[in-house]
N, C-alpha and C. Protein backbone atom coordinates (compact mmCIF):
# COMPACT_ATOMS: atom_id res chain seq x y z
N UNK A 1 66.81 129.99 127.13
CA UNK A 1 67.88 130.93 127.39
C UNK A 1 68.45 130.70 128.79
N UNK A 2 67.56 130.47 129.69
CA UNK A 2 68.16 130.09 130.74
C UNK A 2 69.06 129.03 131.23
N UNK A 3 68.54 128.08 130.64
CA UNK A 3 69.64 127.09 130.58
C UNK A 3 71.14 126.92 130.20
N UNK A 4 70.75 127.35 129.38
CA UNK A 4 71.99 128.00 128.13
C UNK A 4 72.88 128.78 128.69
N UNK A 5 72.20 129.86 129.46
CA UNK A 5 72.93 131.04 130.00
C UNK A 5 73.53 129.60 131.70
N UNK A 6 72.88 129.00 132.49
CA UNK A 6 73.23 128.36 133.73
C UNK A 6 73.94 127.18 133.23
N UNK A 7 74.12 126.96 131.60
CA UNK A 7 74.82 125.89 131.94
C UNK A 7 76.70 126.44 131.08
N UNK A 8 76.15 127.63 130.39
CA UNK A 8 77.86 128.11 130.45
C UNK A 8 78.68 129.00 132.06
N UNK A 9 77.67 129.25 132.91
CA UNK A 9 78.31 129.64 133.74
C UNK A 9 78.88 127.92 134.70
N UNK A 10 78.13 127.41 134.40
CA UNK A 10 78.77 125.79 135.20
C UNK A 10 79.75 125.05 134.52
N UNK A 11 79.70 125.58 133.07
CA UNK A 11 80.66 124.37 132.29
C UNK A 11 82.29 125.27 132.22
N UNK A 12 82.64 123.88 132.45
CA UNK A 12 84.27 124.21 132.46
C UNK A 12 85.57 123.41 131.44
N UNK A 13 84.17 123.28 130.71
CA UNK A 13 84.59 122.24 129.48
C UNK A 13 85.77 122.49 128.66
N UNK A 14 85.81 124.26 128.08
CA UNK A 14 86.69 125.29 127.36
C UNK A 14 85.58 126.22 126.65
N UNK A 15 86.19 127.15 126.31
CA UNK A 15 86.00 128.45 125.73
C UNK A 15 84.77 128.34 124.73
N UNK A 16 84.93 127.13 123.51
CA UNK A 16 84.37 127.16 122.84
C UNK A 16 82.74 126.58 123.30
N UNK A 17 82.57 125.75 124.04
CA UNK A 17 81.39 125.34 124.91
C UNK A 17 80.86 126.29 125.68
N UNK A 18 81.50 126.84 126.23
CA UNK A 18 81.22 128.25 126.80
C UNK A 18 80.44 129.22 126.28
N UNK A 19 81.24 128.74 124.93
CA UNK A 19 80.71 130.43 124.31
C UNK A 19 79.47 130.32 123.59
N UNK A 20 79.20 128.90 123.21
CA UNK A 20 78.00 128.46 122.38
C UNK A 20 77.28 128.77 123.44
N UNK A 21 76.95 128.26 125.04
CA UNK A 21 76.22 128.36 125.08
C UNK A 21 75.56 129.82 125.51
N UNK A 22 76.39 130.70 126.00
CA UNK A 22 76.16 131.80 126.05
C UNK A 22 76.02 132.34 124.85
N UNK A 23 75.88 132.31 123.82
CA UNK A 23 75.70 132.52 122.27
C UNK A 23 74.20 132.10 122.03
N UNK A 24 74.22 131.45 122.36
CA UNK A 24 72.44 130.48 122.13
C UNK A 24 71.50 131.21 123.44
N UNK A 25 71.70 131.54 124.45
CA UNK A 25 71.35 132.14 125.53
C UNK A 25 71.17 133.67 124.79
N UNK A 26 72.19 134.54 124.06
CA UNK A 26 72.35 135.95 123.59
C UNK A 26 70.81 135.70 122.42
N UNK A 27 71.45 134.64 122.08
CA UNK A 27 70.37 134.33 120.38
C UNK A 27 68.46 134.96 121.13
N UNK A 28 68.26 134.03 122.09
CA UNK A 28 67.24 133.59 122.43
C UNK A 28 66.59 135.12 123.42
N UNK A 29 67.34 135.81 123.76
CA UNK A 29 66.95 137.03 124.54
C UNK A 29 66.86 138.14 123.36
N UNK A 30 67.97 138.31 122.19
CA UNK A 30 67.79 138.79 121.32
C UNK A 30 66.60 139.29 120.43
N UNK A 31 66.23 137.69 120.48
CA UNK A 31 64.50 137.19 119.61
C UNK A 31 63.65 137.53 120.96
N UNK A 32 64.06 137.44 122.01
CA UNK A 32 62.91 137.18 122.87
C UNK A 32 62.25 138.69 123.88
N UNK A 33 63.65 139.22 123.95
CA UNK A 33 63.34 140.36 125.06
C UNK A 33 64.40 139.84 126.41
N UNK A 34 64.13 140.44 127.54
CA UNK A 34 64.43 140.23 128.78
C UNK A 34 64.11 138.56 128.85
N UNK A 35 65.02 138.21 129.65
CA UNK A 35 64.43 136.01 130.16
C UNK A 35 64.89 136.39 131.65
N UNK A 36 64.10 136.14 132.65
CA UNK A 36 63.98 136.00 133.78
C UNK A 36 65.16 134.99 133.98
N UNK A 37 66.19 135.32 135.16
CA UNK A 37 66.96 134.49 135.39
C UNK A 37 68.83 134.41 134.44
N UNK A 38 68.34 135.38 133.35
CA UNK A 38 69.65 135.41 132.56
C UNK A 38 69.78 137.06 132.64
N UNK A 39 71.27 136.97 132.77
CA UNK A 39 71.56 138.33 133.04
C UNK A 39 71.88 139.28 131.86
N UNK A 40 71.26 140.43 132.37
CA UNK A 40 71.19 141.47 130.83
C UNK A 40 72.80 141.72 130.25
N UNK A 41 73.67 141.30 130.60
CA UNK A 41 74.64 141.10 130.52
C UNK A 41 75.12 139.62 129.07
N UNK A 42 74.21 139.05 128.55
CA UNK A 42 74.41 137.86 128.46
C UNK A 42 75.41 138.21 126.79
N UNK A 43 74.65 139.06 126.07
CA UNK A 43 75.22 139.34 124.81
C UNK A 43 76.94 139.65 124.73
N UNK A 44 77.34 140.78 126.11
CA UNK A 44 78.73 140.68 126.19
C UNK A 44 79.51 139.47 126.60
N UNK A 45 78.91 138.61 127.69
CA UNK A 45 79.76 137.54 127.92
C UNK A 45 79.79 136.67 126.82
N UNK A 46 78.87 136.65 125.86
CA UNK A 46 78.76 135.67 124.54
C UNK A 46 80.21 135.95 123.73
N UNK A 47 80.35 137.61 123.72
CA UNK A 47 81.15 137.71 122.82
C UNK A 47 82.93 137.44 123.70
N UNK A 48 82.49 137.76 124.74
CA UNK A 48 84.01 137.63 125.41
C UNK A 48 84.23 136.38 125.09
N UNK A 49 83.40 135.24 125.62
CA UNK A 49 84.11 133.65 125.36
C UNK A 49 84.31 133.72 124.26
N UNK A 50 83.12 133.90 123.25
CA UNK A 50 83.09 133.93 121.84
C UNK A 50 84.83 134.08 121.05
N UNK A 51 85.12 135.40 121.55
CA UNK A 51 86.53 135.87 121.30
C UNK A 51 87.66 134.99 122.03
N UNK A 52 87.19 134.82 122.97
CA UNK A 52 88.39 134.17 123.52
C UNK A 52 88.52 132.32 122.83
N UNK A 53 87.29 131.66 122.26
CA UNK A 53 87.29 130.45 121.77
C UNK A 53 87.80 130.78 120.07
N UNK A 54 87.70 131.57 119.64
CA UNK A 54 88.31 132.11 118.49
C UNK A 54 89.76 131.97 118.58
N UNK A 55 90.24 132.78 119.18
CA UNK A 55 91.63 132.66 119.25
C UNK A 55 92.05 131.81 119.82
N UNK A 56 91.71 130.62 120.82
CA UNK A 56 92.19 129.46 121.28
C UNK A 56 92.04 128.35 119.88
N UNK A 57 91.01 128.30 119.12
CA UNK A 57 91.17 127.13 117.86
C UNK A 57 92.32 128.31 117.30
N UNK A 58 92.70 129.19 116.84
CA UNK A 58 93.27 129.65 116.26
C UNK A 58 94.54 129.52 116.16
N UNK A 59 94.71 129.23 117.45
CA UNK A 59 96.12 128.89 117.85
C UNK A 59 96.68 127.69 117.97
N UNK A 60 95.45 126.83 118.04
CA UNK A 60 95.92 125.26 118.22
C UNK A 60 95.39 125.07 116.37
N UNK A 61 95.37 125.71 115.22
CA UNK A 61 95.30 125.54 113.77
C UNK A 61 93.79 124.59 113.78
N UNK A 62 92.66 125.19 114.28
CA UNK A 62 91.23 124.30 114.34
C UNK A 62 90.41 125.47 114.00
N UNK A 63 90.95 125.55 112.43
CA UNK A 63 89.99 126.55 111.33
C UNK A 63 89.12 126.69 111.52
N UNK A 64 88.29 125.21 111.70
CA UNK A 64 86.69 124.97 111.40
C UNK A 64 86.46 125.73 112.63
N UNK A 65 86.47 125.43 113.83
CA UNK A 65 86.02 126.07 115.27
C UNK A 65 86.47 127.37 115.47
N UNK A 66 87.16 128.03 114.30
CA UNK A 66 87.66 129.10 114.78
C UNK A 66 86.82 129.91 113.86
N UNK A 67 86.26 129.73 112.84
CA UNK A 67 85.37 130.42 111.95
C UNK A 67 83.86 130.44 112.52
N UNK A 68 83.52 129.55 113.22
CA UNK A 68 82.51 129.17 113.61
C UNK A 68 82.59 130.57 114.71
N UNK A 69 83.30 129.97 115.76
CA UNK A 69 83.38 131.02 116.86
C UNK A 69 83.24 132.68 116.66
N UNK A 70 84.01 133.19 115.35
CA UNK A 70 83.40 134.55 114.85
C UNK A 70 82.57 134.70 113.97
N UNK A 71 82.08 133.53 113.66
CA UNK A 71 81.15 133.51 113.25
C UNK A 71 79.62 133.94 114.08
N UNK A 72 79.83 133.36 115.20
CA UNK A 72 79.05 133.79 116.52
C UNK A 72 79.08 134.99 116.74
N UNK A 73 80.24 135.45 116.81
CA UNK A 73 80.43 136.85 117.51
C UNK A 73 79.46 137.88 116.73
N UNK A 74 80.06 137.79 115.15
CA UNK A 74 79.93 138.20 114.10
C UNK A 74 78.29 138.46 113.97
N UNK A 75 77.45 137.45 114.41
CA UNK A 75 75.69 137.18 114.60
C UNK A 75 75.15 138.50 115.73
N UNK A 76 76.36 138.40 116.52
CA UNK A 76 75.64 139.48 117.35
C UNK A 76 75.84 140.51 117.63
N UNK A 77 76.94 140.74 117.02
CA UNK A 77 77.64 142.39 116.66
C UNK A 77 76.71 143.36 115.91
N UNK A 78 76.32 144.69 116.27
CA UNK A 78 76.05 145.40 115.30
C UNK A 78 76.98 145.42 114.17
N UNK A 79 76.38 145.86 113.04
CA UNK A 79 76.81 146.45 112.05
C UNK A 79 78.58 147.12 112.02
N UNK A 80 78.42 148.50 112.74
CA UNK A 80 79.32 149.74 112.85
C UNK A 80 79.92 149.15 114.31
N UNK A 81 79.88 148.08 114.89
CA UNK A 81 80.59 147.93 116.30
C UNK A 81 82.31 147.82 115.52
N UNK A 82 83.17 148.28 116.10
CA UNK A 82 84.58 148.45 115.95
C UNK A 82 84.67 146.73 116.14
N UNK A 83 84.38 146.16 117.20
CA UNK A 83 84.60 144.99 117.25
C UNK A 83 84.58 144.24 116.18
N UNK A 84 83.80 144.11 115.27
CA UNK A 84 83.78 143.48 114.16
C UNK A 84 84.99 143.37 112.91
N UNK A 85 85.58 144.08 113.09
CA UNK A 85 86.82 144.08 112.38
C UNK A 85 87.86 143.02 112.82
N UNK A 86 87.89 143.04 114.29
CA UNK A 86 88.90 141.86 114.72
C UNK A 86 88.17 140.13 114.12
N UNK A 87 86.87 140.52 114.86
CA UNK A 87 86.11 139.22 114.37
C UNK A 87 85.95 138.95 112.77
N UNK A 88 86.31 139.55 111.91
CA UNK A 88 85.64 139.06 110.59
C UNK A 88 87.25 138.94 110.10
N UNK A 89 88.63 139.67 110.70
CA UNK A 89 89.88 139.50 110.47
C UNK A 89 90.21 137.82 110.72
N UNK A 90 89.59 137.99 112.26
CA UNK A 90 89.49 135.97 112.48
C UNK A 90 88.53 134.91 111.63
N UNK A 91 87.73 135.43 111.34
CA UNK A 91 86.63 134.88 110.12
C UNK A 91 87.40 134.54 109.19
N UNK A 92 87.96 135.80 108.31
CA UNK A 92 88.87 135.34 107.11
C UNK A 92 89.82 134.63 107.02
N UNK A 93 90.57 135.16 108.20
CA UNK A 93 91.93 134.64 108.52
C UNK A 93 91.66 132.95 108.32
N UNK A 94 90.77 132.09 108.94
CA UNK A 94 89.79 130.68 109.37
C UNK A 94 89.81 130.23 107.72
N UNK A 95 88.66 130.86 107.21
CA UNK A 95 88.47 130.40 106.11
C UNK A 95 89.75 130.89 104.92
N UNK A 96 90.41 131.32 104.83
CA UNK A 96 91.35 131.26 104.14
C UNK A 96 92.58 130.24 104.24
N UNK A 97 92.75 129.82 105.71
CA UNK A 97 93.39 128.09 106.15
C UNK A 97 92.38 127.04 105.25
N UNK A 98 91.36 127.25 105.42
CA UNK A 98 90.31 125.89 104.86
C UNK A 98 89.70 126.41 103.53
N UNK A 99 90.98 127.04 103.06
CA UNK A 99 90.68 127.45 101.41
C UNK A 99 89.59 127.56 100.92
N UNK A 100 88.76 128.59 102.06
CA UNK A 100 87.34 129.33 101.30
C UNK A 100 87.59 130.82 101.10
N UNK A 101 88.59 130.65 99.38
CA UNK A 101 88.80 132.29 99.41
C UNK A 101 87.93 133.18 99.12
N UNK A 102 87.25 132.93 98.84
CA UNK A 102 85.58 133.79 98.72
C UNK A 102 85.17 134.49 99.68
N UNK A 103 84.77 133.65 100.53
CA UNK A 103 84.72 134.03 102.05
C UNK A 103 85.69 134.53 102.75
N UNK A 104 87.04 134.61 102.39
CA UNK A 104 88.00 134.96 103.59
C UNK A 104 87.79 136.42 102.44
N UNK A 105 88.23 136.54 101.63
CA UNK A 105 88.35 138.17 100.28
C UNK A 105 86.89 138.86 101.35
N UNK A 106 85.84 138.50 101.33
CA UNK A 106 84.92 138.90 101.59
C UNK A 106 84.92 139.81 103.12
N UNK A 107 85.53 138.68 103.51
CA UNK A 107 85.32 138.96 105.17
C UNK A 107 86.60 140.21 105.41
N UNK A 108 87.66 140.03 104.79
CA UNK A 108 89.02 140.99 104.52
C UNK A 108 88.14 142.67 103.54
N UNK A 109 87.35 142.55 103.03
CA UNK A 109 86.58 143.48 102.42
C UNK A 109 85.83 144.36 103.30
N UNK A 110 85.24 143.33 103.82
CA UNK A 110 84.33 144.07 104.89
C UNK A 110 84.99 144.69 106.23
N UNK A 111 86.12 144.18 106.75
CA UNK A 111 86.44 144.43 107.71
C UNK A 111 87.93 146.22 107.18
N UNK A 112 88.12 145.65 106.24
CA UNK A 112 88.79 146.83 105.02
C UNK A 112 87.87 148.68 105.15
N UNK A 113 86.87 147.81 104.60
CA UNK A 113 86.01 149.04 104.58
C UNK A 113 85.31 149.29 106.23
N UNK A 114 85.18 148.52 107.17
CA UNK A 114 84.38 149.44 108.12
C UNK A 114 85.99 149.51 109.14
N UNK A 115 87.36 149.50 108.84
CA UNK A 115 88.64 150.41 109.70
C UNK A 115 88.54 151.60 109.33
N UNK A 116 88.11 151.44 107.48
CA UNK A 116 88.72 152.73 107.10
C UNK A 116 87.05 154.10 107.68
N UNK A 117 85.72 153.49 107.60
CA UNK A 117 85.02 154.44 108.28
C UNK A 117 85.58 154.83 109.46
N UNK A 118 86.03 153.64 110.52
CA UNK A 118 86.50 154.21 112.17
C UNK A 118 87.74 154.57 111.89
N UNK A 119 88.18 155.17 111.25
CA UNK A 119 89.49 154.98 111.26
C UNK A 119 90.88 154.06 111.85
N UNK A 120 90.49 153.41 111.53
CA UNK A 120 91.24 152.67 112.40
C UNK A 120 92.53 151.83 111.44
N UNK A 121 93.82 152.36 112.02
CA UNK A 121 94.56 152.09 110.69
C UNK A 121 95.58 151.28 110.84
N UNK A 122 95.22 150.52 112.07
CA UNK A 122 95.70 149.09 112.65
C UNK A 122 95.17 147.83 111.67
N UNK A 123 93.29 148.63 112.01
CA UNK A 123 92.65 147.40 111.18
C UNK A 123 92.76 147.55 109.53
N UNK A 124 92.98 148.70 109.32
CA UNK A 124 93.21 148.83 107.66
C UNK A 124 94.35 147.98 107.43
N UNK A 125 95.36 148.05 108.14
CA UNK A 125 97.16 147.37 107.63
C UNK A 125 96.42 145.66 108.01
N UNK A 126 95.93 145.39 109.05
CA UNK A 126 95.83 143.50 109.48
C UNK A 126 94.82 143.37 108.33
N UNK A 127 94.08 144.15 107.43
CA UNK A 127 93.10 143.80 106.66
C UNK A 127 94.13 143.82 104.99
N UNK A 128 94.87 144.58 104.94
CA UNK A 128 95.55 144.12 104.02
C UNK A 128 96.51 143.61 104.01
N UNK A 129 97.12 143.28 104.71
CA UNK A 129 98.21 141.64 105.11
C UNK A 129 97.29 140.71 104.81
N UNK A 130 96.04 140.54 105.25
CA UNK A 130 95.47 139.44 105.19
C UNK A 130 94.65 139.25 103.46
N UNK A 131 94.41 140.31 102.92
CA UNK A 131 94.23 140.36 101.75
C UNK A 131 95.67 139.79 100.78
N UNK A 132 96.73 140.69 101.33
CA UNK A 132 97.70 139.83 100.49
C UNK A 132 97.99 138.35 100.66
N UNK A 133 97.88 137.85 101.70
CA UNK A 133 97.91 136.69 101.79
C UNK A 133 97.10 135.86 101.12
N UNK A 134 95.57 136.17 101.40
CA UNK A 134 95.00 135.64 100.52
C UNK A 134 94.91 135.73 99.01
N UNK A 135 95.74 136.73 98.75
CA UNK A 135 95.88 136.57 96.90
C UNK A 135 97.04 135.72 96.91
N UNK A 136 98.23 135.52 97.60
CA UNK A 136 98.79 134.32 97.14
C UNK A 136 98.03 133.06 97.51
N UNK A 137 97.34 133.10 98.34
CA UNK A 137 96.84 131.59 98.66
C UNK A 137 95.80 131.59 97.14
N UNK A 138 95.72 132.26 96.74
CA UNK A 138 95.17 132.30 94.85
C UNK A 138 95.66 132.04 93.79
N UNK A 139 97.03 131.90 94.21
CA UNK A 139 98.20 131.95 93.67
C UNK A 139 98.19 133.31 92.85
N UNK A 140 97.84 134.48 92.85
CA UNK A 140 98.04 135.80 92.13
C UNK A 140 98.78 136.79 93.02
N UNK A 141 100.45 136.08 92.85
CA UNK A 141 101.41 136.38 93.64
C UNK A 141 102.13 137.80 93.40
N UNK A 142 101.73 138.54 92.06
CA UNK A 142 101.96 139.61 91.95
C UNK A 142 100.94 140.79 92.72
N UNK A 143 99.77 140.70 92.52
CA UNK A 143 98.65 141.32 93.38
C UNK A 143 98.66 141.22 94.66
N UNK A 144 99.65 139.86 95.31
CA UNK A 144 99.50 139.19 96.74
C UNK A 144 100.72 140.54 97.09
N UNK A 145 101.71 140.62 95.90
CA UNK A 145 103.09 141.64 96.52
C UNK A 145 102.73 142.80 96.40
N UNK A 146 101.71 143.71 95.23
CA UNK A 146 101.09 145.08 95.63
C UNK A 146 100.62 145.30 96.62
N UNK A 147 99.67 144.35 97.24
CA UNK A 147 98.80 144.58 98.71
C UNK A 147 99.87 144.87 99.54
N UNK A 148 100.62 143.58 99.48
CA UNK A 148 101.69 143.73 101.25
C UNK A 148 102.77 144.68 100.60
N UNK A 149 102.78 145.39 99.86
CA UNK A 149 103.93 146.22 99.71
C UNK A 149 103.17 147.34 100.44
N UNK A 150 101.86 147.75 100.28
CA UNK A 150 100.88 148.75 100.71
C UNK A 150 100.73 148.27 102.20
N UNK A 151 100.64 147.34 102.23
CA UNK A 151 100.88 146.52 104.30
C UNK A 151 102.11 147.38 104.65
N UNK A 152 103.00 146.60 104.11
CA UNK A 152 104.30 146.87 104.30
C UNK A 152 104.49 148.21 105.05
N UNK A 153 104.21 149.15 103.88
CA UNK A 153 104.36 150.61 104.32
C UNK A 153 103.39 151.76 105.76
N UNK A 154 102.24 150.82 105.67
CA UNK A 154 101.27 151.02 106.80
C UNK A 154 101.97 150.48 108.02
N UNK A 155 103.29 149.51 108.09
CA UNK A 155 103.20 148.91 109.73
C UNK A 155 104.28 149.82 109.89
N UNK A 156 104.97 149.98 108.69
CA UNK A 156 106.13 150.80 109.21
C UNK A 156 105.62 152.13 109.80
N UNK A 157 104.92 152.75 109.24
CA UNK A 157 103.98 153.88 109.67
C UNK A 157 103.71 153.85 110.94
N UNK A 158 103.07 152.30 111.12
CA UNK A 158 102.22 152.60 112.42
C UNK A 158 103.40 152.32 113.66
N UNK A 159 104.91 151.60 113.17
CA UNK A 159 105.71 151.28 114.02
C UNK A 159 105.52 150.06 114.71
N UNK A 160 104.81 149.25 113.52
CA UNK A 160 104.44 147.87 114.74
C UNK A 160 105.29 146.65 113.90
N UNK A 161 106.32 146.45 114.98
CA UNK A 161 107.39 145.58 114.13
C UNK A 161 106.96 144.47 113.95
N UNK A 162 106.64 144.06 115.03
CA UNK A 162 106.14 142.35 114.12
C UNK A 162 104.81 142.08 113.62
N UNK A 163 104.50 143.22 113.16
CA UNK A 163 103.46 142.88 112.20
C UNK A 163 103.81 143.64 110.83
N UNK A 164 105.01 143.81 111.10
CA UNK A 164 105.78 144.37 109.70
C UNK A 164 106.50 143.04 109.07
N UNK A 165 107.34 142.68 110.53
CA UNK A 165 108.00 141.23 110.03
C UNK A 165 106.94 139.92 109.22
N UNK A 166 106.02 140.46 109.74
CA UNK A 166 104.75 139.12 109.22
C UNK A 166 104.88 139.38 108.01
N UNK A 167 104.71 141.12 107.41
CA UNK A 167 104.02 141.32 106.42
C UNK A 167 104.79 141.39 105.35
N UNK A 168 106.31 141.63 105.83
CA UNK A 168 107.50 140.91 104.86
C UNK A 168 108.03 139.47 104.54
N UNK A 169 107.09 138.99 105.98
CA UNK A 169 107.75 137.08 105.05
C UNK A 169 106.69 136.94 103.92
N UNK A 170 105.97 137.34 104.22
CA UNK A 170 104.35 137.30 103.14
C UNK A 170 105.09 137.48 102.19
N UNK A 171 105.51 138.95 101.91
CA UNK A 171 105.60 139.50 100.54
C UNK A 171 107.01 138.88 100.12
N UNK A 172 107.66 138.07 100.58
CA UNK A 172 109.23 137.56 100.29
C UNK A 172 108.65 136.48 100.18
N UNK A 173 107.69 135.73 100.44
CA UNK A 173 107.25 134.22 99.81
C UNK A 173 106.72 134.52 98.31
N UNK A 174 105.49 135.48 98.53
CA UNK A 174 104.87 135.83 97.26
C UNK A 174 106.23 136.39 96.46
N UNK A 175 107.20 137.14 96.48
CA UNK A 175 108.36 136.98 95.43
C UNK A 175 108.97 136.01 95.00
N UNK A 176 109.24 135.12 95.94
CA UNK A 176 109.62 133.84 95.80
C UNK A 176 108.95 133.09 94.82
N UNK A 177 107.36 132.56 95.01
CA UNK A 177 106.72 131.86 94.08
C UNK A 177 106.42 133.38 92.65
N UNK A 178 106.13 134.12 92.27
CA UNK A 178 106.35 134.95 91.03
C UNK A 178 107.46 134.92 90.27
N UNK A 179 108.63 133.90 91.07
CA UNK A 179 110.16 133.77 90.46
C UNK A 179 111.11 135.73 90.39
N UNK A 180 110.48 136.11 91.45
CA UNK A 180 111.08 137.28 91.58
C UNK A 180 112.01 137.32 92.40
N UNK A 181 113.02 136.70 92.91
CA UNK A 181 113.88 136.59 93.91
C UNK A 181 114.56 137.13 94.35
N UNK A 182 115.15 138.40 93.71
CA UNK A 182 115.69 139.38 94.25
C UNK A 182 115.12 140.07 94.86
N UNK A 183 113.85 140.30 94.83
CA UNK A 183 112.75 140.96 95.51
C UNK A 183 112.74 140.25 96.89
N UNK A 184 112.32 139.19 96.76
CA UNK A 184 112.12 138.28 97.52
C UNK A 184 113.68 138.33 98.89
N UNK A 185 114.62 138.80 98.11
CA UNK A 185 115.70 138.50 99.18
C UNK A 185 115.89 140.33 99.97
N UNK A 186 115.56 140.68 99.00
CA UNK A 186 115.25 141.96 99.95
C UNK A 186 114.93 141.90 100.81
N UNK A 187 113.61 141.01 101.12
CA UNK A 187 112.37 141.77 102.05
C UNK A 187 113.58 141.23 103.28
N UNK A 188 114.25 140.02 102.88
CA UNK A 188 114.61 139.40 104.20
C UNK A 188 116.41 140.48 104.78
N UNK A 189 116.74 140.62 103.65
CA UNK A 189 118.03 141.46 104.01
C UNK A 189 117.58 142.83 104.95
């Protein structure tokens, strides 16, 4: 753990090196107790890089490293931590690029059901955008347009425009491939 923990505070490699090793450092105090020399601190900085190497593959389209990375997070999160909703949103989001819809439905499920315990109705709407998406990436483009029609109406709710605009190109593609096109030209009119 110590190492682990002294050699992400030295490396300046990027985020994702970072975060492993403070991840492997969290792992090892986890199993272990207190480690002389690593700071009780180690589990949050895991998840900060953790998060922050998430959304850096995320952005440069590096699925694999980006699933991985909340995947990490994801290891050391409680259960009921609010946090986990963003992380398993990036989980799915990952594996639904590298067409593991199993895993992305799953991870969109889970993160579905623990907004709606916290209420949290940011993460309820990004959990079903991302559900609709992933039913067209299923190609079940009618189910993909019930979800984001139910998106749809949650961003307007919540007033968050461009995650309304997201959640209408969604549902104007999924019209598009169902051969529904008038639908489809709605979303954009």
């Amino acid at each position: 753990a110590h190492a682990h923990d002294h050699s992400a505070k030295a490396n300046e490699a990027g985020a994702s090196t970072v975060g492993w090793h403070y991840y492997s450092a969290a792992r090892i105090v986890l199993e272990l107790g207190s480690v002389d020399g690593v700071g009780a601190d180690v589990v949050e900085r895991a998840l900060e890089w953790l998060e922050l190497a998430g959304k850096r593959a995320t952005d440069r389209d590096s699925h694999l490293a980006a699933a991985r990375a909340y995947a990490q997070a994801l290891d050391l999160l409680p259960s009921d931590d609010p946090r986990r909703v963003d992380a398993l949103l990036g989980r799915g989001r990952a594996r639904a690029s590298l067409l593991e819809i199993d895993g992305a439905k799953s991870d969109v499920h889970e993160a579905l059901d623990l907004s709606r315990s916290l209420d949290n109705q940011r993460g309820v709407a990004l959990a079903m955008t991302l559900a609709g998406e992933n039913e067209g990436h299923a190609d079940n483009y009618d189910e993909s347009r019930r979800i984001l029609r139910t998106a749809i109406d949650r961003w307007r709710e919540l007033g968050d425009r461009a995650n309304l605009a997201e959640a209408l190109r969604l549902h104007g593609f999924a019209s598009m491939m169902a051969g529904q096109h008038d639908s489809a030209e709605e979303d954009v009119s």
